[in-house]
C-alpha atoms as a PDB file:
ATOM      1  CA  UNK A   1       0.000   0.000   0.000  1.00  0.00           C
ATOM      2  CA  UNK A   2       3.023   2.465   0.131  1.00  0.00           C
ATOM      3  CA  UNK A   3       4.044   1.753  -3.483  1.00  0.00           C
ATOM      4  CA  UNK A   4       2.902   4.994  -5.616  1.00  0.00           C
ATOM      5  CA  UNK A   5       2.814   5.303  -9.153  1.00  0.00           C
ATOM      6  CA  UNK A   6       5.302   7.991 -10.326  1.00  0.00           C
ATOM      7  CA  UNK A   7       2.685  10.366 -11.604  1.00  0.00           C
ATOM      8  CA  UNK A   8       0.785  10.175  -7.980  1.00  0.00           C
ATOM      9  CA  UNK A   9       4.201  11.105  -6.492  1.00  0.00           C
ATOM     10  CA  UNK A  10       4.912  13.955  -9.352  1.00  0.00           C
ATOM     11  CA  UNK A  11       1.521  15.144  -8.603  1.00  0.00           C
ATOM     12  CA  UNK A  12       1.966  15.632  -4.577  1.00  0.00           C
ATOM     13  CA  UNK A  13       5.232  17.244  -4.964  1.00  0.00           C
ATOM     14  CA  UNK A  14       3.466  19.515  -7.354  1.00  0.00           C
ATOM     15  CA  UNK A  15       1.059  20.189  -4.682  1.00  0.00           C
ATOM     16  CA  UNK A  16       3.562  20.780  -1.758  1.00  0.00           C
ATOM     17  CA  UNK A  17       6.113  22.459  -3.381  1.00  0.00           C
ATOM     18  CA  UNK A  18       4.149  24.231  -6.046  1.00  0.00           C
ATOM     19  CA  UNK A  19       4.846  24.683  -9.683  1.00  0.00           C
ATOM     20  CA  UNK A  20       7.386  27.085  -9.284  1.00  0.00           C
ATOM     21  CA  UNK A  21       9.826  25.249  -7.894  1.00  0.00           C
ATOM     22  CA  UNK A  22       9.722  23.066 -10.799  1.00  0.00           C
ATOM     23  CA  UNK A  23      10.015  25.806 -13.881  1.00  0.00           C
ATOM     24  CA  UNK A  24      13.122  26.925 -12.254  1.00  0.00           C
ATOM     25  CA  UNK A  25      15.631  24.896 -11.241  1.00  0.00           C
ATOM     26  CA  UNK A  26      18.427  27.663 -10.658  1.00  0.00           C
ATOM     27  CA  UNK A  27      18.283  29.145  -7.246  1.00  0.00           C
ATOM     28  CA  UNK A  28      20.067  25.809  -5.680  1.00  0.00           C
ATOM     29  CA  UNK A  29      22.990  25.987  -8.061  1.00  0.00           C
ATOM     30  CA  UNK A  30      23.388  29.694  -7.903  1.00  0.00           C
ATOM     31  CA  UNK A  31      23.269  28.863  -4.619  1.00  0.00           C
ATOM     32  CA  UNK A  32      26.408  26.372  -4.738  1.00  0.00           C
ATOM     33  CA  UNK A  33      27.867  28.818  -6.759  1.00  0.00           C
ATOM     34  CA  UNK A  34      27.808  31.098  -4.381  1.00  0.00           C
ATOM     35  CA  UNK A  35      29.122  29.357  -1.459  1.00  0.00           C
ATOM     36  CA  UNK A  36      32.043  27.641  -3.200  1.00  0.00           C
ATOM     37  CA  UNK A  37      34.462  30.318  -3.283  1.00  0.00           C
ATOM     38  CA  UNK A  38      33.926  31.249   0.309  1.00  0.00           C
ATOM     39  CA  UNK A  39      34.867  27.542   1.385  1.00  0.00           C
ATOM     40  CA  UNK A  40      38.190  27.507  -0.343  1.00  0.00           C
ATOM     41  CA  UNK A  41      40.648  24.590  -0.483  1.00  0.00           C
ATOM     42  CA  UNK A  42      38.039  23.011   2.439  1.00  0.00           C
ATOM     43  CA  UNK A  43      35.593  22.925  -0.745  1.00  0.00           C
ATOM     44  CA  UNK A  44      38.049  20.439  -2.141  1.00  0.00           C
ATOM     45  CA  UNK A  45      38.456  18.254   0.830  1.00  0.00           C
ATOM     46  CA  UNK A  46      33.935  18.526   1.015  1.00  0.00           C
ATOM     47  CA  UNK A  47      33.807  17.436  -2.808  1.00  0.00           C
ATOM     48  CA  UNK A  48      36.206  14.346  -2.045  1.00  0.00           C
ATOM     49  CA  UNK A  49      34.270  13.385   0.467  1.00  0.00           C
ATOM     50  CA  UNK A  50      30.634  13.639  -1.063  1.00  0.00           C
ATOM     51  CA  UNK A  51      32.350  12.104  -4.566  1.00  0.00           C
ATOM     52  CA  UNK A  52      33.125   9.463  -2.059  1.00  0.00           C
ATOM     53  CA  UNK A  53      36.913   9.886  -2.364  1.00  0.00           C
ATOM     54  CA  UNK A  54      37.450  10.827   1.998  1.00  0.00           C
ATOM     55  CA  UNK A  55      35.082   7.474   2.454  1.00  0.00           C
ATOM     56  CA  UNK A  56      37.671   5.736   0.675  1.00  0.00           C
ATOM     57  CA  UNK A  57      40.638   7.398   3.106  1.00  0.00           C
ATOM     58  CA  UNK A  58      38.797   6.630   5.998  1.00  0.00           C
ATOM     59  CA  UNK A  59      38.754   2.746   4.948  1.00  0.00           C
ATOM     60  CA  UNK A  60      42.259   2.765   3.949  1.00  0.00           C
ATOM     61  CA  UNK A  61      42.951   4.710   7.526  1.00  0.00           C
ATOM     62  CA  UNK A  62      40.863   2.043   9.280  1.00  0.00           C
ATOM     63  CA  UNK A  63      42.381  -0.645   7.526  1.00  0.00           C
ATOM     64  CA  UNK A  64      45.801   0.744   8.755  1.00  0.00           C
ATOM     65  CA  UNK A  65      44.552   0.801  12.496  1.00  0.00           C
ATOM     66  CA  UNK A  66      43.880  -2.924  11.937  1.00  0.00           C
ATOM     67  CA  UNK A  67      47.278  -3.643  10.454  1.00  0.00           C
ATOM     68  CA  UNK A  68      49.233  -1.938  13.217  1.00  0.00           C
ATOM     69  CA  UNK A  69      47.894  -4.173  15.638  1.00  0.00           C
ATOM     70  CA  UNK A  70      48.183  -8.145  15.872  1.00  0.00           C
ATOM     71  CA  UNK A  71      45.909  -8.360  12.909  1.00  0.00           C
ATOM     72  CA  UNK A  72      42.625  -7.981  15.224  1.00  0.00           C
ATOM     73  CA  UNK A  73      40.049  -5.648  14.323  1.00  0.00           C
ATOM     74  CA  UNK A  74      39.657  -2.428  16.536  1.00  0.00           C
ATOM     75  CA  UNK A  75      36.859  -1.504  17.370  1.00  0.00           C
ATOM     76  CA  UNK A  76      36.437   2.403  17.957  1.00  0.00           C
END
Protein backbone atom coordinates (compact mmCIF):
# COMPACT_ATOMS: atom_id res chain seq x y z
CA UNK A 1 0.00 0.00 0.00
CA UNK A 2 3.02 2.46 0.13
CA UNK A 3 4.04 1.75 -3.48
CA UNK A 4 2.90 4.99 -5.62
CA UNK A 5 2.81 5.30 -9.15
CA UNK A 6 5.30 7.99 -10.33
CA UNK A 7 2.68 10.37 -11.60
CA UNK A 8 0.78 10.17 -7.98
CA UNK A 9 4.20 11.10 -6.49
CA UNK A 10 4.91 13.95 -9.35
CA UNK A 11 1.52 15.14 -8.60
CA UNK A 12 1.97 15.63 -4.58
CA UNK A 13 5.23 17.24 -4.96
CA UNK A 14 3.47 19.51 -7.35
CA UNK A 15 1.06 20.19 -4.68
CA UNK A 16 3.56 20.78 -1.76
CA UNK A 17 6.11 22.46 -3.38
CA UNK A 18 4.15 24.23 -6.05
CA UNK A 19 4.85 24.68 -9.68
CA UNK A 20 7.39 27.08 -9.28
CA UNK A 21 9.83 25.25 -7.89
CA UNK A 22 9.72 23.07 -10.80
CA UNK A 23 10.02 25.81 -13.88
CA UNK A 24 13.12 26.93 -12.25
CA UNK A 25 15.63 24.90 -11.24
CA UNK A 26 18.43 27.66 -10.66
CA UNK A 27 18.28 29.15 -7.25
CA UNK A 28 20.07 25.81 -5.68
CA UNK A 29 22.99 25.99 -8.06
CA UNK A 30 23.39 29.69 -7.90
CA UNK A 31 23.27 28.86 -4.62
CA UNK A 32 26.41 26.37 -4.74
CA UNK A 33 27.87 28.82 -6.76
CA UNK A 34 27.81 31.10 -4.38
CA UNK A 35 29.12 29.36 -1.46
CA UNK A 36 32.04 27.64 -3.20
CA UNK A 37 34.46 30.32 -3.28
CA UNK A 38 33.93 31.25 0.31
CA UNK A 39 34.87 27.54 1.39
CA UNK A 40 38.19 27.51 -0.34
CA UNK A 41 40.65 24.59 -0.48
CA UNK A 42 38.04 23.01 2.44
CA UNK A 43 35.59 22.93 -0.75
CA UNK A 44 38.05 20.44 -2.14
CA UNK A 45 38.46 18.25 0.83
CA UNK A 46 33.94 18.53 1.01
CA UNK A 47 33.81 17.44 -2.81
CA UNK A 48 36.21 14.35 -2.05
CA UNK A 49 34.27 13.38 0.47
CA UNK A 50 30.63 13.64 -1.06
CA UNK A 51 32.35 12.10 -4.57
CA UNK A 52 33.12 9.46 -2.06
CA UNK A 53 36.91 9.89 -2.36
CA UNK A 54 37.45 10.83 2.00
CA UNK A 55 35.08 7.47 2.45
CA UNK A 56 37.67 5.74 0.68
CA UNK A 57 40.64 7.40 3.11
CA UNK A 58 38.80 6.63 6.00
CA UNK A 59 38.75 2.75 4.95
CA UNK A 60 42.26 2.77 3.95
CA UNK A 61 42.95 4.71 7.53
CA UNK A 62 40.86 2.04 9.28
CA UNK A 63 42.38 -0.64 7.53
CA UNK A 64 45.80 0.74 8.75
CA UNK A 65 44.55 0.80 12.50
CA UNK A 66 43.88 -2.92 11.94
CA UNK A 67 47.28 -3.64 10.45
CA UNK A 68 49.23 -1.94 13.22
CA UNK A 69 47.89 -4.17 15.64
CA UNK A 70 48.18 -8.15 15.87
CA UNK A 71 45.91 -8.36 12.91
CA UNK A 72 42.62 -7.98 15.22
CA UNK A 73 40.05 -5.65 14.32
CA UNK A 74 39.66 -2.43 16.54
CA UNK A 75 36.86 -1.50 17.37
CA UNK A 76 36.44 2.40 17.96
Amino acid sequence: EFLLDPNEVRARMLKSFGTENFTQPQPQPQALKTTTPVFGTSSGNLGSVLSGGGYHAGLKHHQSTVTRSTGEWVDR
